[in-house]
Protein backbone atom coordinates (compact mmCIF):
# COMPACT_ATOMS: atom_id res chain seq x y z
CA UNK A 1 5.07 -28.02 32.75
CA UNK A 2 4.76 -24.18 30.85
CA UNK A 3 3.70 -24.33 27.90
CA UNK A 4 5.41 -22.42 25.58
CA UNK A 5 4.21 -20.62 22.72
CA UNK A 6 6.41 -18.72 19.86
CA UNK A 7 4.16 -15.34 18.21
CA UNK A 8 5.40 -15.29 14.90
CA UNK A 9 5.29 -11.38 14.11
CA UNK A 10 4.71 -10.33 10.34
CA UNK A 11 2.48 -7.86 8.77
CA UNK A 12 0.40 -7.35 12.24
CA UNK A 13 2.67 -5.21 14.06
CA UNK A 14 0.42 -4.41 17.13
CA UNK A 15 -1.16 -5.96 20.11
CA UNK A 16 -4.81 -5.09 19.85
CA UNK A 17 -7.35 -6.99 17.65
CA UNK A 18 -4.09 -9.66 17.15
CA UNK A 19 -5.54 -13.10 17.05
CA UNK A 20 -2.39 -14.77 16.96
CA UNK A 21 -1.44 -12.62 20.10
CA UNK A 22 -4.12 -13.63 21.80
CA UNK A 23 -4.23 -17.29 20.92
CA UNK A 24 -0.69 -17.91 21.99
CA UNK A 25 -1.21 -15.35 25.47
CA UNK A 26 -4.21 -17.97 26.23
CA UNK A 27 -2.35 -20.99 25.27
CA UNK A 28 1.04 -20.55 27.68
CA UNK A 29 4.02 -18.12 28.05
CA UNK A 30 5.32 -16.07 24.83
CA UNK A 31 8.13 -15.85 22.87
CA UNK A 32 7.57 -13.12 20.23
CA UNK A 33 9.91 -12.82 17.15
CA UNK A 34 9.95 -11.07 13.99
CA UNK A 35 12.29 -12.46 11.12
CA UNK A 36 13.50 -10.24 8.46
CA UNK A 37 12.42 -12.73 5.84
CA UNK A 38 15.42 -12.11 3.04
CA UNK A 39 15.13 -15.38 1.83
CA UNK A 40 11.81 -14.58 -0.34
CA UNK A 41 12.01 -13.87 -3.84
CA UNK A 42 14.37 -10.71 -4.55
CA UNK A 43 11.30 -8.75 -6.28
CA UNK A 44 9.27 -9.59 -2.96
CA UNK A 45 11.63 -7.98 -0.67
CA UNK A 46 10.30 -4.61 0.65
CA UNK A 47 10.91 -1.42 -1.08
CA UNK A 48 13.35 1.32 0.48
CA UNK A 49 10.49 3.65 1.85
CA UNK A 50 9.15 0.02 3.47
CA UNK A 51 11.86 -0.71 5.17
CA UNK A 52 12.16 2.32 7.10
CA UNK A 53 8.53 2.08 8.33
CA UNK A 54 9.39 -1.37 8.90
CA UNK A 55 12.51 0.18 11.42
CA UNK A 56 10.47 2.52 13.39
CA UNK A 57 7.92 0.23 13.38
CA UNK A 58 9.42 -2.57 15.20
CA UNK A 59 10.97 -0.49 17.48
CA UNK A 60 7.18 0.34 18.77
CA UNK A 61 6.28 -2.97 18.91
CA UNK A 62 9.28 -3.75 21.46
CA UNK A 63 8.37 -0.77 23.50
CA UNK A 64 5.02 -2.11 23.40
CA UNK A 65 6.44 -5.89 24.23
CA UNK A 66 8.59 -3.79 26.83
CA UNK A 67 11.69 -5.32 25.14
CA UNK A 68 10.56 -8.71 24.70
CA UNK A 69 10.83 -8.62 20.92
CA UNK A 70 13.49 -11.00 19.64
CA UNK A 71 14.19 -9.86 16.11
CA UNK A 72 16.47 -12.50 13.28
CA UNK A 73 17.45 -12.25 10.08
CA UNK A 74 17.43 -15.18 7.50
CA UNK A 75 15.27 -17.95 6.42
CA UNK A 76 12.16 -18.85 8.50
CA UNK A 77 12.18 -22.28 7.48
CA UNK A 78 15.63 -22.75 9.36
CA UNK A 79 15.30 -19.90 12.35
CA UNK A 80 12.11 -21.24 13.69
CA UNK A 81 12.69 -24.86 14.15
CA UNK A 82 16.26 -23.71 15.62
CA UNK A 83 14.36 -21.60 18.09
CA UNK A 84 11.98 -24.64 18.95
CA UNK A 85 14.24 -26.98 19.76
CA UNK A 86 16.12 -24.73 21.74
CA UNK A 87 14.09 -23.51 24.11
CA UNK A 88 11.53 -26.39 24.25
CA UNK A 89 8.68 -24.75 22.24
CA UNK A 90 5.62 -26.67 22.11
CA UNK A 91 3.59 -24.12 19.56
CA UNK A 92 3.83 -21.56 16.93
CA UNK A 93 1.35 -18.92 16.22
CA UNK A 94 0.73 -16.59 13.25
CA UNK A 95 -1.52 -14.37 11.64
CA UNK A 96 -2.00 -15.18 7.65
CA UNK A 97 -0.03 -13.56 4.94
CA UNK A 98 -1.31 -14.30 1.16
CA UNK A 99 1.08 -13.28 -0.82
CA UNK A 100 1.92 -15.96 -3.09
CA UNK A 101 5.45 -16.99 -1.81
CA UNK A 102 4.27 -16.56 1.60
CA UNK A 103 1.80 -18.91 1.44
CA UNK A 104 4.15 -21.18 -0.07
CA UNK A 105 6.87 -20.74 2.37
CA UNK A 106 4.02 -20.81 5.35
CA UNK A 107 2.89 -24.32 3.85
CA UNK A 108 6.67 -25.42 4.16
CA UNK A 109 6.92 -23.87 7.87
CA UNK A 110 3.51 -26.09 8.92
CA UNK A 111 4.89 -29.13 7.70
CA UNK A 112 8.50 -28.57 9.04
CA UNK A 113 6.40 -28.17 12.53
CA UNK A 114 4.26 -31.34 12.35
CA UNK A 115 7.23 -33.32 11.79
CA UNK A 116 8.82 -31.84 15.21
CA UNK A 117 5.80 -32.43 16.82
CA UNK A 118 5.47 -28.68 16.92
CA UNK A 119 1.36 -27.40 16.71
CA UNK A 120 1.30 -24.44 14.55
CA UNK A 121 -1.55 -22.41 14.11
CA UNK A 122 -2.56 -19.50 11.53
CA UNK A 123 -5.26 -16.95 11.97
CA UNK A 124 -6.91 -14.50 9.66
CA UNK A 125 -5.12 -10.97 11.20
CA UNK A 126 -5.01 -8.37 8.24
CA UNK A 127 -8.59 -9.29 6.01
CA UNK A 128 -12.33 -8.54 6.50
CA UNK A 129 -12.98 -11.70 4.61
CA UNK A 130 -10.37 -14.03 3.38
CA UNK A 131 -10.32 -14.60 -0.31
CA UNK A 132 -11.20 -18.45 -0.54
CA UNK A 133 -14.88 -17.22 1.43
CA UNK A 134 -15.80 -15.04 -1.06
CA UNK A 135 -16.96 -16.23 -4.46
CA UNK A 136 -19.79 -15.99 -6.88
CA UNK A 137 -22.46 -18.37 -7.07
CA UNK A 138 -21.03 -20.99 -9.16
CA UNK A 139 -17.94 -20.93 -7.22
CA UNK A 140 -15.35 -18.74 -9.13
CA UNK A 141 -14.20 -15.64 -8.04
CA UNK A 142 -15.02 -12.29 -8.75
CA UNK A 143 -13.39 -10.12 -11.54
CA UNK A 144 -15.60 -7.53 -11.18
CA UNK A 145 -15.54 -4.81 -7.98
CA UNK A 146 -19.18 -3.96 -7.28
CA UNK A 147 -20.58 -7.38 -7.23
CA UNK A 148 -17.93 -8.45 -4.99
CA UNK A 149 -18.31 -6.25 -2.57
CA UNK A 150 -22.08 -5.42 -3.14
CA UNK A 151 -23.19 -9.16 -3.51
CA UNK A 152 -19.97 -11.32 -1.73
CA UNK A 153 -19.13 -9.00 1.17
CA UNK A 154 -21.68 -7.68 2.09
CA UNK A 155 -23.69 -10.76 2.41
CA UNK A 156 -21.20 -12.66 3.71
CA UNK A 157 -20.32 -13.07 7.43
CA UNK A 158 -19.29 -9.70 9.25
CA UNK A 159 -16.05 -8.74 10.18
CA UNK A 160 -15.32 -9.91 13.62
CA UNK A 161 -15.12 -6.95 16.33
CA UNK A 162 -11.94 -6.24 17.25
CA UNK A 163 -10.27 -7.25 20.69
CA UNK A 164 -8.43 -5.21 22.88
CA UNK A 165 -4.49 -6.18 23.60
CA UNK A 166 -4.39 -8.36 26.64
CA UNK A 167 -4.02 -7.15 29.89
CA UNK A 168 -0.87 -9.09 30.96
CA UNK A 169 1.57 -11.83 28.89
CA UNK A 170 3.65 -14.08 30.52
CA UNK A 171 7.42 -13.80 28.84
CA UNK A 172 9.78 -16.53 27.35
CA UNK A 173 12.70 -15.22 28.10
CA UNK A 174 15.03 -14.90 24.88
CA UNK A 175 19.04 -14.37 25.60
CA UNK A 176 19.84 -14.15 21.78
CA UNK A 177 16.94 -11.29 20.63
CA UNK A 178 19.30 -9.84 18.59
CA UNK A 179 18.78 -5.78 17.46
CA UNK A 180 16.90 -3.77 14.89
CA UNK A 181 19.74 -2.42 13.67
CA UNK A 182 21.53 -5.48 12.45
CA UNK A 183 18.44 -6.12 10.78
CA UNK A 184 19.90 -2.88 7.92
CA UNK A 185 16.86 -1.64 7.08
CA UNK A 186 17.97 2.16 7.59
CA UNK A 187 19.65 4.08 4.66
CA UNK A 188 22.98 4.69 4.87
CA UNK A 189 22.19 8.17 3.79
CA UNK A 190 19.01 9.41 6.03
CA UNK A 191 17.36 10.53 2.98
CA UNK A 192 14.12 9.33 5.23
CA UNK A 193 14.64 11.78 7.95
CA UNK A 194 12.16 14.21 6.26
CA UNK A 195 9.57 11.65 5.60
CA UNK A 196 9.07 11.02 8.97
CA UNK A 197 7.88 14.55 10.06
CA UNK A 198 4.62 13.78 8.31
CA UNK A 199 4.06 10.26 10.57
CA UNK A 200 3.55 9.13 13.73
CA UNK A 201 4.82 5.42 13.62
CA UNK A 202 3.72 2.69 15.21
CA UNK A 203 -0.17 1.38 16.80
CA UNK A 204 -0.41 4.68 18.99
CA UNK A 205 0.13 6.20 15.44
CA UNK A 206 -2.20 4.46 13.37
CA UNK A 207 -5.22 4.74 15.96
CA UNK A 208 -3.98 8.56 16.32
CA UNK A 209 -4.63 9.08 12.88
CA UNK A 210 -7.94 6.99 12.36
CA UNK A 211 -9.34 9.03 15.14
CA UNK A 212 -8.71 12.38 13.39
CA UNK A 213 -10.60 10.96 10.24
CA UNK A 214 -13.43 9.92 11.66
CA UNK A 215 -13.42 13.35 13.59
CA UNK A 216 -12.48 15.24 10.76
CA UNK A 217 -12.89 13.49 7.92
CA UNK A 218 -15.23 10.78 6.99
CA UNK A 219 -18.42 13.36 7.38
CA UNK A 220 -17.18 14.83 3.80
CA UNK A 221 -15.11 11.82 2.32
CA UNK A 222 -17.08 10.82 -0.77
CA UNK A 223 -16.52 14.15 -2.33
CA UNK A 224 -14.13 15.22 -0.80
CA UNK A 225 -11.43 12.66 -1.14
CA UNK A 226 -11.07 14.00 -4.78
CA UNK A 227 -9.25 16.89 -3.38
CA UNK A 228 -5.39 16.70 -2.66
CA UNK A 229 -5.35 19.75 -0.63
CA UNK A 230 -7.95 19.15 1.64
CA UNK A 231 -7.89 16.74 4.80
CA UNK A 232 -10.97 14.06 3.45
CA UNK A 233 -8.70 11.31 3.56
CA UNK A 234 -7.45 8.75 6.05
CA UNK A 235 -4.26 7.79 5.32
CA UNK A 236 -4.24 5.02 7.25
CA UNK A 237 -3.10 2.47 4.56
CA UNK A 238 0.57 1.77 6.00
CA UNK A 239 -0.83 1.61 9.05
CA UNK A 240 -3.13 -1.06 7.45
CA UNK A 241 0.01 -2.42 5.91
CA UNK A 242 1.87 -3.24 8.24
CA UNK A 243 -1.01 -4.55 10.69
CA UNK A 244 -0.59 -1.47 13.38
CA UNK A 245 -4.27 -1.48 12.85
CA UNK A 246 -6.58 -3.83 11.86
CA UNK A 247 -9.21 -3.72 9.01
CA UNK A 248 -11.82 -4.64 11.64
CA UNK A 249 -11.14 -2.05 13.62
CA UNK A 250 -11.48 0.72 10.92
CA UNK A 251 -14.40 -1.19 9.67
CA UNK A 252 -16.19 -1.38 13.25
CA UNK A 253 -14.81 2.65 13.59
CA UNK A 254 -16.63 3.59 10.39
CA UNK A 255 -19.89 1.65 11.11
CA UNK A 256 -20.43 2.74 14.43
CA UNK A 257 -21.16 6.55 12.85
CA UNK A 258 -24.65 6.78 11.89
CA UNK A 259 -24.89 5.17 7.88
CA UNK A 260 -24.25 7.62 5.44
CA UNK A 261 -23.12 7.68 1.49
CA UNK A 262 -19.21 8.74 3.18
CA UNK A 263 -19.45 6.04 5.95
CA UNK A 264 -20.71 3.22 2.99
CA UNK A 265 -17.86 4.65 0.72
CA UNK A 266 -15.06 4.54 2.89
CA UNK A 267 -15.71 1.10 3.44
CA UNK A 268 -16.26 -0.06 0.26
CA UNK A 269 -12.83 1.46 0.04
CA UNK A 270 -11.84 -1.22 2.76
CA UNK A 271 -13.84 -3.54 0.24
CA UNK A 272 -11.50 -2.59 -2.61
CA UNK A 273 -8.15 -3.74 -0.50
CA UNK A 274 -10.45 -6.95 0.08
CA UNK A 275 -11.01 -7.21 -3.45
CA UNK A 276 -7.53 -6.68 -4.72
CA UNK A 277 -6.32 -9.52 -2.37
CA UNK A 278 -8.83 -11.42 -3.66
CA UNK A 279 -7.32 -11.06 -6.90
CA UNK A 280 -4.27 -11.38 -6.29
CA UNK A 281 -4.89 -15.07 -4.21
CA UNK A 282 -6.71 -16.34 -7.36
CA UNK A 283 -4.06 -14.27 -9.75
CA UNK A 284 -0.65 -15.67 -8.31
CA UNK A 285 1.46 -13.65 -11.07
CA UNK A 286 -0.82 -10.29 -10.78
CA UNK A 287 2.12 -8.33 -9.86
CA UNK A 288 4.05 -9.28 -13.10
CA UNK A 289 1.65 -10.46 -15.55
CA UNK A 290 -1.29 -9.27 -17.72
CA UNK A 291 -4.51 -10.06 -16.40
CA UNK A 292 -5.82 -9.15 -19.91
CA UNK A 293 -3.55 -11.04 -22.19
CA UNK A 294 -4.47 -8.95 -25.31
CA UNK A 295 -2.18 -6.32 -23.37
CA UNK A 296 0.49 -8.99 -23.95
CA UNK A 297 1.05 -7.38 -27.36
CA UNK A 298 0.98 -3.71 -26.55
CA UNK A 299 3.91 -1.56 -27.53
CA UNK A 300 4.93 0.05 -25.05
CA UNK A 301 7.81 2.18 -25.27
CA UNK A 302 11.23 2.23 -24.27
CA UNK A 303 12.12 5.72 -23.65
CA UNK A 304 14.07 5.75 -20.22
CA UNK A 305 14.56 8.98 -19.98
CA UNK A 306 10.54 9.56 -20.32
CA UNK A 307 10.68 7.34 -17.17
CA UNK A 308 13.08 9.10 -15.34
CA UNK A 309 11.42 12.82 -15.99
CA UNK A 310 8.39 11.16 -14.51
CA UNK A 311 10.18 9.41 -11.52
CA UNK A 312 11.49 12.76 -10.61
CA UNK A 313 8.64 15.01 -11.16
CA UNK A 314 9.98 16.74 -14.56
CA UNK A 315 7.28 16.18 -17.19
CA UNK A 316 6.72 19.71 -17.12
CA UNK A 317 2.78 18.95 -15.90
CA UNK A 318 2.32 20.30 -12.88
CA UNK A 319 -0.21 18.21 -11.62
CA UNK A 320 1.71 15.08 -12.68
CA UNK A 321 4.67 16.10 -11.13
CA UNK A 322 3.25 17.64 -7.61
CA UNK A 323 2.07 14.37 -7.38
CA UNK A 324 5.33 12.49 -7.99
CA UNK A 325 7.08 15.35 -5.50
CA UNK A 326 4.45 14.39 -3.00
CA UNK A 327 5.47 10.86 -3.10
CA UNK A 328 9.38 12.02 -2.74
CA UNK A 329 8.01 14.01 0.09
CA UNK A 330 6.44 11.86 2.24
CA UNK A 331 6.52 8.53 1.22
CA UNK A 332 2.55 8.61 0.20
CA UNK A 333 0.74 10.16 -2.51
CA UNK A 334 -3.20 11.39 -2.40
CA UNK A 335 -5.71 8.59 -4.22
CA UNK A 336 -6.63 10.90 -7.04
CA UNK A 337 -3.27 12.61 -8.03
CA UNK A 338 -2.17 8.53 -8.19
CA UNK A 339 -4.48 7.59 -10.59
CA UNK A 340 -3.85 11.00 -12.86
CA UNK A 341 -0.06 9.95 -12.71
CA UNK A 342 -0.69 6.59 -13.59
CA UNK A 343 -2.85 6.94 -16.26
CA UNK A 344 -0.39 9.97 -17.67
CA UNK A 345 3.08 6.78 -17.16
CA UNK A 346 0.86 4.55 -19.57
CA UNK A 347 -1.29 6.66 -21.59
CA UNK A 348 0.23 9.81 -22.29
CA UNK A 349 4.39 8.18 -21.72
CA UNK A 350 3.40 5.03 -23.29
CA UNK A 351 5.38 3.25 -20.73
CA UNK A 352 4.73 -0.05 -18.87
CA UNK A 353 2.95 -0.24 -16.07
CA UNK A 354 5.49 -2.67 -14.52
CA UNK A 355 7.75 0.59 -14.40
CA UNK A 356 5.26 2.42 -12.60
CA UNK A 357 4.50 -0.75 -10.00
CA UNK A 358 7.91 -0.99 -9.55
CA UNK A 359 8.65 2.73 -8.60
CA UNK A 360 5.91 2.84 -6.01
CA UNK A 361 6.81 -0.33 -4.29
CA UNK A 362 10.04 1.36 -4.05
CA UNK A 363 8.71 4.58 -2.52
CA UNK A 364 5.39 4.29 -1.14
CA UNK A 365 5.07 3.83 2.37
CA UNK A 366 2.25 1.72 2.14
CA UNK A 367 3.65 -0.63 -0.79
CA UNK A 368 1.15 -3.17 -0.70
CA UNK A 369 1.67 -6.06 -3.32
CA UNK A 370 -2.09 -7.04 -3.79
CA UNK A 371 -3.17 -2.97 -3.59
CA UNK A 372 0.01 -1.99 -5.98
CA UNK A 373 -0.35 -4.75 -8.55
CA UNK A 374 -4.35 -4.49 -8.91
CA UNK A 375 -4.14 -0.35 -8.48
CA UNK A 376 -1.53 -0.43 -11.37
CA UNK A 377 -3.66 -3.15 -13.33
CA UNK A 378 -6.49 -0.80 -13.27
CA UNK A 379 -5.32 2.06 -14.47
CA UNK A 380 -3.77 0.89 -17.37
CA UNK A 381 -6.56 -0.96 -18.67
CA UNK A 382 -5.42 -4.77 -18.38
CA UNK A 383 -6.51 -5.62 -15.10
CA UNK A 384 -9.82 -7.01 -13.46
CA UNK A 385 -12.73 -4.50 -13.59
CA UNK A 386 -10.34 -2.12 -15.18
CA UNK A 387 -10.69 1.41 -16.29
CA UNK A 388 -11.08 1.15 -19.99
CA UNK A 389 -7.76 2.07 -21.72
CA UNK A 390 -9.59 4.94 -23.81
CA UNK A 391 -10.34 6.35 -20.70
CA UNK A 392 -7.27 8.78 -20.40
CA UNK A 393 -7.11 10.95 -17.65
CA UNK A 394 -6.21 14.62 -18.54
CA UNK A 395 -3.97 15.89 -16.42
CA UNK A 396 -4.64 19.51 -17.11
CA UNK A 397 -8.64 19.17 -16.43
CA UNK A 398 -7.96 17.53 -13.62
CA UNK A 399 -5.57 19.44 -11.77
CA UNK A 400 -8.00 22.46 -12.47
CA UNK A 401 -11.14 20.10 -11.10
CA UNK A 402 -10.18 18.73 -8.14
CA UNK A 403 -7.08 21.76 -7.25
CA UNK A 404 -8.41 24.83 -8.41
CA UNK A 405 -6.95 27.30 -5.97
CA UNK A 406 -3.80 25.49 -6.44
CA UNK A 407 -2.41 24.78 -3.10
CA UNK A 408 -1.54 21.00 -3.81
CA UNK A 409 0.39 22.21 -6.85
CA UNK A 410 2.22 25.06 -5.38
CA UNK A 411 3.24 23.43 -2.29
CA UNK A 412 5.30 20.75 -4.25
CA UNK A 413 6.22 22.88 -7.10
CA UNK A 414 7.46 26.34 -5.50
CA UNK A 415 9.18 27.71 -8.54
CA UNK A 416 5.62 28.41 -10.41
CA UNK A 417 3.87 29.47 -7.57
CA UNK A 418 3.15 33.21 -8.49
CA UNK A 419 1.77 31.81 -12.02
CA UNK A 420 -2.15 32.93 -11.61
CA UNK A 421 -4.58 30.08 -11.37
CA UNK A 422 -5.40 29.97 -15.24
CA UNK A 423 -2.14 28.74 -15.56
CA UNK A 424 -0.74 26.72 -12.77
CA UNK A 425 -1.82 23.38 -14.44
CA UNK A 426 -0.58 24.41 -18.46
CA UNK A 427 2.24 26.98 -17.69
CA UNK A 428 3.21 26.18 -21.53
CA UNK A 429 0.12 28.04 -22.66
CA UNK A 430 1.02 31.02 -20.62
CA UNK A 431 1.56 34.03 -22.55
CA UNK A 432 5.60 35.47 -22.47
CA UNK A 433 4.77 38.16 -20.24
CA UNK A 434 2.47 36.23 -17.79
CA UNK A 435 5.55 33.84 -17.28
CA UNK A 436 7.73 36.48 -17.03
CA UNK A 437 6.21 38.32 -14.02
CA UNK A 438 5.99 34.92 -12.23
CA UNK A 439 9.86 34.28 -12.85
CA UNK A 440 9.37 31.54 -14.74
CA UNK A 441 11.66 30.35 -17.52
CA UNK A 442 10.06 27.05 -19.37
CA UNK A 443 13.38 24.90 -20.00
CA UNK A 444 14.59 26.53 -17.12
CA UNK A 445 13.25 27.24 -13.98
CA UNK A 446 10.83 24.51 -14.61
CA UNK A 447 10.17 22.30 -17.31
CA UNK A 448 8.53 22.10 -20.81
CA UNK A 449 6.28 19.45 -21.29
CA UNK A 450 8.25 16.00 -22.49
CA UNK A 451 5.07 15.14 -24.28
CA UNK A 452 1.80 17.30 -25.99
CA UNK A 453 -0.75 15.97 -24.47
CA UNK A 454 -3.03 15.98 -27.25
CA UNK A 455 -1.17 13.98 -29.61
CA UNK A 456 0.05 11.36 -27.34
CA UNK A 457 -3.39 10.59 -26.58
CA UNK A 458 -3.99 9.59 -30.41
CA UNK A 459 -0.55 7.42 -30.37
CA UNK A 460 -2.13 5.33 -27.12
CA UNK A 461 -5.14 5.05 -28.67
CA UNK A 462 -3.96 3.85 -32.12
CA UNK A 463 -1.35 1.43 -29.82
CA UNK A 464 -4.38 0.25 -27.85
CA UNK A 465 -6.39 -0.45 -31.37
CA UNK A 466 -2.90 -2.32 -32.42
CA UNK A 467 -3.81 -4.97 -29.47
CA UNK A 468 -7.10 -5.76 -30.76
CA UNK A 469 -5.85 -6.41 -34.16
């Protein structure tokens, strides 16, 4: 009698270095879904940018699963013992999610299976360690980055080596697979279209791009990651998102170079993805909640329209706001220019980080809740191993550091292009006639500055003494 096996898809959309995948492909014949889970919490359900890469996504994995994909929409808990019972499934694979309602609804799922008779198995798909392995000494986990990684990771078991897609699977055949269409994840208005010119979709897409990077870019990434402009980045993350590659295999891509301080530092950047999911498994209500409960009492403000200027790039700081463009752009937005922006949303706007959280998981490709949450945490002071609140990123110096030729800022802010380097990053300070031969009308053709920076760095410092009182 065939055995036969159903591959849960989630957040591992590929077939190499897919334990699940393999599992099941050694264990009988295949049935591979993917549900559209829109049964989860409302403020779980992917973001708008998400859901597109989530389209174009799936529709590589069924080329990939040369049309095998069956695809549903609904609630797990009622689609997959449906699906059991009528086509005579025997076992159900999946790789681990660890998100908080996932885990809950993945307990339910196990259960629900047991009592059909139904063997269900998880595997670790998407982590180079899973949170419960790494803790300190005494048992608790880490709140503190370097130690984790330094002392917990790297002294803890290494990351398996990756496995290569199997050479053949043997098909369930599926006559209700549904499409990816009627899952809606599209726009009605194909305000994507343009994002997509700056990705290559999919598992060919993500190994395309790590590739490059370790061709092109890992040799000067320490330093050079700083710099918006120049290529020292990966920009793999929503590849690593949604599973089209594994963490082992960019860890395993990265230590097979000879060991360097860019090799060690782009994985300790794998190590800080590890560290926010640790967080965020021991943390349940990261995403919402203070991890520093003096921040409980800060006062932030209210000012929406402070909000919206830096939603659409209109602070009138050019760095800020190339930034924000970039993330209108393509759906992504370079490591340093995020911090800058964050820091200037809660230190220089006074405005909760929960706004900021909320606007990336709506925009960023690569909305990750454990990266988003902790990444937000951190910069505004009231997270674990947190950037101390005084420590207010200027978004002038910075923009002059780290873009000083000013090619990140002019490509995303055209209309003060032919401003001369002294005073791309504080047009205000530009004298009449300098602004005047660039065509360049403050108010105008581009903005003034909603805030001085100056003195909105004394108000979030006096708010931040306000919490310690």
């Amino acid at each position: 009698m065939t055995v036969k096996v159903i591959l849960w898809f989630r957040n591992d959309l590929r077939l190499s270095d897919n334990p699940a995948l393999v599992n099941a492909v050694q264990t009988g014949d295949v049935l591979p879904i993917y549900i559209y889970d829109n049964a989860h919490p409302h403020d779980a359900q992917p973001g708008a940018a998400s859901r597109v890469w989530l389209h174009y996504s799936l529709e590589k994995l069924n080329e990939s699963l040369d049309g095998h994909l069956a695809l549903f929409k609904g609630d797990p808990l009622e689609i997959i013992p449906n699906i059991v019972e009528q086509y005579g499934v025997s076992h159900v694979n999946w790789n681990r999610h660890y998100e908080p309602w996932a885990m809950r609804r993945d307990t339910i799922v196990k259960k629900r299976l047991k009592k059909l008779g139904v063997h269900a198995e998880s595997h670790n798909g998407s982590l180079l360690w899973e949170p419960q392995t790494i803790n300190k000494a005494d048992g608790t986990p880490y709140r503190v980055f370097t130690p984790f990684y330094r002392k917990g990771c790297l002294n803890a078991t290494e990351p398996r080596i990756p496995t290569a897609a199997p050479t053949s699977i043997k098909y369930v055949e599926h006559q209700q697979r549904g499409t990816i269409e009627s899952l809606g994840l599209l726009p009605r208005t194909p305000w994507h279209e343009p994002l997509l010119d700056h990705w290559e979709i999919g598992e060919r897409g993500a190994h395309k791009r790590l590739r490059s990077f370790i061709k092109n870019g890992i040799d000067r990434y320490k330093e050079g990651r700083n710099y918006p402009s120049k290529p020292y980045v990966s920009y793999i993350s929503p590849h690593l998102h949604f599973g089209e590659l594994s963490p082992n295999q960019a860890w395993h891509q990265a230590r097979g170079l000879p060991a360097d301080a860019n090799v060690d530092h782009f994985c300790s950047e794998l190590g800080w993805r590890e560290f926010s999911y640790n967080l965020l498994f021991h943390n349940p209500d990261l995403p919402t909640q203070n991890l520093q409960k003096k921040f409980d009492n800060f006062p932030w403000s209210t000012d929406l329209d402070l909000l919206k200027a830096w939603q659409q790039g209109r602070t009138g700081v050019p760095f800020v706001d190339a930034g924000m463009r970039q993330l209108w752009a393509t759906g992504t937005m370079h490591n340093r220019v995020r911090m800058v922006v964050g820091s200037f949303l809660v230190k220089n706007l006074l405005l909760d980080w929960r706004h900021g959280e909320r606007w990336f998981w709506d925009c960023l490709f690569d909305a990750d809740l454990a990266n988003n949450s902790a990444g937000w945490q951190w910069v505004a002071g009231c997270g674990a191993d947190a950037a101390p609140y005084f420590r207010i990123f200027n978004p002038v110096t910075q923009g002059q550091k780290f873009d000083g030729a000013g090619e990140f800022i002019r490509q995303y802010i055209p209309e003060i292009s032919d401003l001369p380097d002294k005073y791309l990053c504080n047009p205000w300070e530009a004298p009449e006639d300098v602004l005047e031969a660039a065509n360049v009308k403050l108010g105008k053709t581009y903005p003034k500055p909603v805030i001085d920076l100056s003195s909105s760095r004394s108000m979030a410092l006096e708010a931040f003494a306000s919490t310690k009182e």
